[in-house]
C-alpha atoms as a PDB file:
ATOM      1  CA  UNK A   1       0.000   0.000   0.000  1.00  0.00           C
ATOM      2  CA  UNK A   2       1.665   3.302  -1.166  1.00  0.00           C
ATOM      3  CA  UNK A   3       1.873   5.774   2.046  1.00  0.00           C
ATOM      4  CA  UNK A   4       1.925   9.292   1.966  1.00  0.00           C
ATOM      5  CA  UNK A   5       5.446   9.639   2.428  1.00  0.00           C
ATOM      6  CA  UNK A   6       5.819   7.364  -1.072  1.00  0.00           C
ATOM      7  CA  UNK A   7       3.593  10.242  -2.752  1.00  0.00           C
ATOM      8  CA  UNK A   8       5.475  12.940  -1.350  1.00  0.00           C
ATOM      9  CA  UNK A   9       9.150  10.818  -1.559  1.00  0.00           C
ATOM     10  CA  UNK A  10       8.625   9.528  -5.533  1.00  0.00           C
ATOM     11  CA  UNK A  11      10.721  10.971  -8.177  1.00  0.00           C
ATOM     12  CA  UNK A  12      10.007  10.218 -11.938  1.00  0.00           C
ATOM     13  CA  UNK A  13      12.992  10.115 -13.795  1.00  0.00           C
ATOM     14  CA  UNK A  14      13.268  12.820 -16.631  1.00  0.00           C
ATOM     15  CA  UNK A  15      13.505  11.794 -20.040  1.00  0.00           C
ATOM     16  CA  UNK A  16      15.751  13.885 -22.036  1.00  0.00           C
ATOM     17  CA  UNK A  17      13.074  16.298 -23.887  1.00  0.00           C
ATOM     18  CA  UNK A  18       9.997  16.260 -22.535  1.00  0.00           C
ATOM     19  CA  UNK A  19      10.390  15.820 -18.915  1.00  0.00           C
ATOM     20  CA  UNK A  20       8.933  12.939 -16.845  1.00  0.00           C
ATOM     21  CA  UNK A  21       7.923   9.586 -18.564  1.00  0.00           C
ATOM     22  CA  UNK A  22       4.546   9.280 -19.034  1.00  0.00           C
ATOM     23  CA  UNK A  23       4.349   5.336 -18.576  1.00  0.00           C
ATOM     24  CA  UNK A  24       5.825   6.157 -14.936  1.00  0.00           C
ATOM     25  CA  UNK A  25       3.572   8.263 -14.091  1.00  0.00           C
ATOM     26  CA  UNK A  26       0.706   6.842 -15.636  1.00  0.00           C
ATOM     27  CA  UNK A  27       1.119   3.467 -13.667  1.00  0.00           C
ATOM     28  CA  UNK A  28       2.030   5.527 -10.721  1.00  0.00           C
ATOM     29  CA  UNK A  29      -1.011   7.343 -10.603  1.00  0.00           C
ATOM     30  CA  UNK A  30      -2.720   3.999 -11.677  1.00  0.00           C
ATOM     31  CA  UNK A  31      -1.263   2.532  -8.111  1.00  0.00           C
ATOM     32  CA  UNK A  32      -1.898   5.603  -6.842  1.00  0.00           C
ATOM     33  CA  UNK A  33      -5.496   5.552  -7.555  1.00  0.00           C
ATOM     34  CA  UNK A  34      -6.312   1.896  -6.914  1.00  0.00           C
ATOM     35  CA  UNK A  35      -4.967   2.207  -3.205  1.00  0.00           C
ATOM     36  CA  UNK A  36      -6.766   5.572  -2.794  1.00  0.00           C
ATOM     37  CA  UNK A  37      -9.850   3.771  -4.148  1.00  0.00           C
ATOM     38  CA  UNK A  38      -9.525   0.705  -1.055  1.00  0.00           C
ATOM     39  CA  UNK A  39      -8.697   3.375   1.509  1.00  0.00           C
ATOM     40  CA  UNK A  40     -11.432   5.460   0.515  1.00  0.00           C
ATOM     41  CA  UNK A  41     -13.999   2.094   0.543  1.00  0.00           C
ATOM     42  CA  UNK A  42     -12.242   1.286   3.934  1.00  0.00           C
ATOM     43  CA  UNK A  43     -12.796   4.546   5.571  1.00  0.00           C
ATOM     44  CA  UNK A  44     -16.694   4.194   4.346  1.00  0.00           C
ATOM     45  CA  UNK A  45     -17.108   0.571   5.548  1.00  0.00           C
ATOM     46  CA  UNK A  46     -15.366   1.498   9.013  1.00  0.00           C
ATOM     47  CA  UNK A  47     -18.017   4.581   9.559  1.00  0.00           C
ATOM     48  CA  UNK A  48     -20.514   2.702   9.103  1.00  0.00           C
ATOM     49  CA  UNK A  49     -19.284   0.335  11.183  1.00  0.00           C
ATOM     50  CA  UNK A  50     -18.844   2.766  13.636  1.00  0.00           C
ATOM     51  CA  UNK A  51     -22.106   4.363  13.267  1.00  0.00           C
ATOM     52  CA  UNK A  52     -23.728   0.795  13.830  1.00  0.00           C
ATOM     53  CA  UNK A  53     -21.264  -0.003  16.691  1.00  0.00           C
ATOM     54  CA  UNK A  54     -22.552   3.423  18.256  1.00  0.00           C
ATOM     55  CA  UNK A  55     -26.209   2.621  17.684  1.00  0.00           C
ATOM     56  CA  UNK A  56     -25.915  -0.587  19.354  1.00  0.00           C
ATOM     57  CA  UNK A  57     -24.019   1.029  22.185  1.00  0.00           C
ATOM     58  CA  UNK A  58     -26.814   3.442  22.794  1.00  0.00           C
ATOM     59  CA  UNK A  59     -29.445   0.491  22.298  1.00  0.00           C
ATOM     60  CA  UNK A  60     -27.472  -1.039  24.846  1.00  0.00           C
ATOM     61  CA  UNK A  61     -26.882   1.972  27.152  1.00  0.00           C
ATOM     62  CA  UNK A  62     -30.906   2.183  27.093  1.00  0.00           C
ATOM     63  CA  UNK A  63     -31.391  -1.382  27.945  1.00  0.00           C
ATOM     64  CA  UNK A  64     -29.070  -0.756  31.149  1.00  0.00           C
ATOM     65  CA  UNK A  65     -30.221   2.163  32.243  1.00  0.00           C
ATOM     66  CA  UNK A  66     -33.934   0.318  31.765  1.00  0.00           C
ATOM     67  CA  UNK A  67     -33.013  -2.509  34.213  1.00  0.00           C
ATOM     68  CA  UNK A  68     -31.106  -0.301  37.065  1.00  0.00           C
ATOM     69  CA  UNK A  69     -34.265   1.642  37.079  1.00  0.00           C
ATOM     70  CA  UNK A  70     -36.571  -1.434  37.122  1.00  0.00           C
ATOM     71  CA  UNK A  71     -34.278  -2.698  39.522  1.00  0.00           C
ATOM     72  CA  UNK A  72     -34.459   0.264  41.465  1.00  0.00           C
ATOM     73  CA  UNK A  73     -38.450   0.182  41.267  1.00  0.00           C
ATOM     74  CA  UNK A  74     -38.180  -3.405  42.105  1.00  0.00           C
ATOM     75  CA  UNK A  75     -36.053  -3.140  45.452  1.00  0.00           C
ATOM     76  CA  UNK A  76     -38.442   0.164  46.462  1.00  0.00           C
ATOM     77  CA  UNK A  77     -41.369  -2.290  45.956  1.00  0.00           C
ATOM     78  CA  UNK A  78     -40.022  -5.029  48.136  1.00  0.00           C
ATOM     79  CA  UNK A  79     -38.577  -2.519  50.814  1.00  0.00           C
ATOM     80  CA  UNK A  80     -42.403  -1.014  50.543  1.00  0.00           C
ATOM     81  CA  UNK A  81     -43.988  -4.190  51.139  1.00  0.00           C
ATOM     82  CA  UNK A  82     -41.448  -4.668  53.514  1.00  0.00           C
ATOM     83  CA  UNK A  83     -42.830  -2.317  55.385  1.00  0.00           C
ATOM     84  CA  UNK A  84     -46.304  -2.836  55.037  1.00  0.00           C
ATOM     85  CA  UNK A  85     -45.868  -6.349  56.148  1.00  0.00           C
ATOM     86  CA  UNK A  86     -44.587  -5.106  59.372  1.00  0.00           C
ATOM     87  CA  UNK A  87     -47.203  -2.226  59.674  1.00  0.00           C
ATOM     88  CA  UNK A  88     -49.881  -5.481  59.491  1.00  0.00           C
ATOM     89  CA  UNK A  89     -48.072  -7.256  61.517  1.00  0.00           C
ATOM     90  CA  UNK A  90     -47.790  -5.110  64.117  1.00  0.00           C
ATOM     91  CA  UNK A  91     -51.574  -3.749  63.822  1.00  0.00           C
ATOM     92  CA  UNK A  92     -52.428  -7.804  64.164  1.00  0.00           C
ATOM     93  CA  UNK A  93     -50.244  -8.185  67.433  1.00  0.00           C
ATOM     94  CA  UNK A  94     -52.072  -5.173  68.958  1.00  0.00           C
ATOM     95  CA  UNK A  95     -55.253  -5.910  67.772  1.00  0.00           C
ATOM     96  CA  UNK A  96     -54.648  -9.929  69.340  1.00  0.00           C
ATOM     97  CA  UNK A  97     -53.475  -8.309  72.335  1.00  0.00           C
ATOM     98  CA  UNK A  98     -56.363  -6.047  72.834  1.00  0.00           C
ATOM     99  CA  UNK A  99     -58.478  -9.165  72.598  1.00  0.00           C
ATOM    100  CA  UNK A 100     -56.559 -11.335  75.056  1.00  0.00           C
ATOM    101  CA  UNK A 101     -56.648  -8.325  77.364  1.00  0.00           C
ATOM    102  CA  UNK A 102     -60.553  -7.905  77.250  1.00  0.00           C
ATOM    103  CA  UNK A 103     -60.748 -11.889  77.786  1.00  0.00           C
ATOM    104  CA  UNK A 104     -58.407 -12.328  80.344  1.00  0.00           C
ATOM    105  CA  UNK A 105     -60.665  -9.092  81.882  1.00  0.00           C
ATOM    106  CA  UNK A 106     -63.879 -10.701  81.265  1.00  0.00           C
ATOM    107  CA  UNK A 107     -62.537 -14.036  82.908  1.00  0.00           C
ATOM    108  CA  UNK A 108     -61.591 -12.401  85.508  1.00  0.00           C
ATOM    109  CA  UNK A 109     -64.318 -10.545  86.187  1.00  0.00           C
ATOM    110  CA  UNK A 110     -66.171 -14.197  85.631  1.00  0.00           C
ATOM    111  CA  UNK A 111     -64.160 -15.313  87.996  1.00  0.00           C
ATOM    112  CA  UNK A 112     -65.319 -12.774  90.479  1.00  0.00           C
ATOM    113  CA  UNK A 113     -68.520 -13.749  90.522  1.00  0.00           C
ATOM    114  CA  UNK A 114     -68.605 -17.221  90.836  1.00  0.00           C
ATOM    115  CA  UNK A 115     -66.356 -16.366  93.515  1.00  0.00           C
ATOM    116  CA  UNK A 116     -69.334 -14.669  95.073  1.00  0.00           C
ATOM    117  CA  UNK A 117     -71.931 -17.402  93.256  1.00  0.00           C
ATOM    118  CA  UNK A 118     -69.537 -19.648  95.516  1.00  0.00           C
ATOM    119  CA  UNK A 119     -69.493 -17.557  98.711  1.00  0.00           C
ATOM    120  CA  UNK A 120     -73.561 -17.164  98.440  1.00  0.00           C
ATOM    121  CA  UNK A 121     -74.362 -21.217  98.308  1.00  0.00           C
ATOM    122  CA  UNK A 122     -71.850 -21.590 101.103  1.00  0.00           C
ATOM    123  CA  UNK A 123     -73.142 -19.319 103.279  1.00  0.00           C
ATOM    124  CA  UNK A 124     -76.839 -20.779 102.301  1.00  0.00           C
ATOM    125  CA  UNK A 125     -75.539 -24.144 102.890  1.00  0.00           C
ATOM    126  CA  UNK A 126     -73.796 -22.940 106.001  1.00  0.00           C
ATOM    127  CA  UNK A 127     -77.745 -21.920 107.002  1.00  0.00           C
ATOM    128  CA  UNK A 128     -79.407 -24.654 105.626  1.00  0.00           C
ATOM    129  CA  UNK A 129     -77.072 -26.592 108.107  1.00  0.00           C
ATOM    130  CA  UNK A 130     -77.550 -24.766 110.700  1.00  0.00           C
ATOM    131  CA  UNK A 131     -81.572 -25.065 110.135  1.00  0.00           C
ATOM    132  CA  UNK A 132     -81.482 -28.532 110.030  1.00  0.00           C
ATOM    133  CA  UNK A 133     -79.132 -28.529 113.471  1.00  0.00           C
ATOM    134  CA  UNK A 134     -80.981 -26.438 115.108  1.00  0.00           C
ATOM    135  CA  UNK A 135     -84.279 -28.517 113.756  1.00  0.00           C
ATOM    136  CA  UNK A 136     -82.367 -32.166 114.218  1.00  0.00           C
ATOM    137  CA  UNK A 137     -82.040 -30.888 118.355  1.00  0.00           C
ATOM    138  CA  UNK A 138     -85.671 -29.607 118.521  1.00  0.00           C
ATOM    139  CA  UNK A 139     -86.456 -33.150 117.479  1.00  0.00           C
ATOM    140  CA  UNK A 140     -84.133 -34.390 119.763  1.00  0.00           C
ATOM    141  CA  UNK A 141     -85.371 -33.088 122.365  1.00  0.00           C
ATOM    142  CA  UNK A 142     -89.054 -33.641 121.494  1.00  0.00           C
ATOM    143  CA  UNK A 143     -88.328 -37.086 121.390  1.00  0.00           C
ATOM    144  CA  UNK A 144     -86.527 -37.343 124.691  1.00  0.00           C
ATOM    145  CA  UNK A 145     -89.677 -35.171 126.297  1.00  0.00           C
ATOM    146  CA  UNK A 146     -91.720 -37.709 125.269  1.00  0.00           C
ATOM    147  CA  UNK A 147     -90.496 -40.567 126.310  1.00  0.00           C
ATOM    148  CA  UNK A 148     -89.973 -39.259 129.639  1.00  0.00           C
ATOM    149  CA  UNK A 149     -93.508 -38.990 129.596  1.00  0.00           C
END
């Protein structure tokens, strides 16, 4: 392939009357022109090479920039539900301790009365008894009055 510095470097021998020979420079230019012609369809293929290289680059640029942003969305979502889950879960302890509260409460107050339910038959028993003592010795002691008669 001829170089610049050829071009600029090449010296055409000089005929004796009219100057250069016009063989030497025809072929040179001929060689001349055939590498210009493959540098020049090169230089055309390699731009559009470039151009499609670039293209692609940018298609793929977009493509990245699409996934770090979905990915972005993506982790936001989770860290959102994330959240959410907790605010639920948290609402559902309260809410299950607020209940347990109120039943341990009613039980209690349950309790409390059959505590007094309890301390009512007693004391009725503890009468009843009593009664029947008290009508068990009037018996008694009708019994023993009438056989000493």
């Amino acid at each position: 392939m001829i170089t610049p510095l050829d071009i600029e470097n090449k010296k055409f021998s000089k005929q004796m009357m009219n100057g250069y020979s016009v063989e030497e420079v025809d072929d040179f230019l001929d060689d001349l022109t055939a590498d210009y012609s493959k540098n020049y369809k090169e230089a055309t293929e390699l731009k559009v090479k470039v151009e499609e290289l670039t293209k692609s680059l940018e298609h793929y640029k977009t493509i990245e920039e699409t996934l770090q942003n979905t990915l972005i969305m993506a982790q936001t979502t989770a860290d959102d539900v994330k959240k959410i889950a907790a605010q639920q879960a948290e609402q559902m302890i309260n809410e299950a301790k607020t209940i347990a509260e109120k039943q341990a409460s009613d039980l209690d107050s349950e309790i409390v009365v059959r505590k007094k339910e309890l301390e009512d038959v007693k004391k009725q028993f503890d009468i009843y008894k009593a009664k029947m003592e008290s009508l068990l010795i009037s018996q008694l002691e009708l019994l023993k009055d009438m056989n000493r008669e």
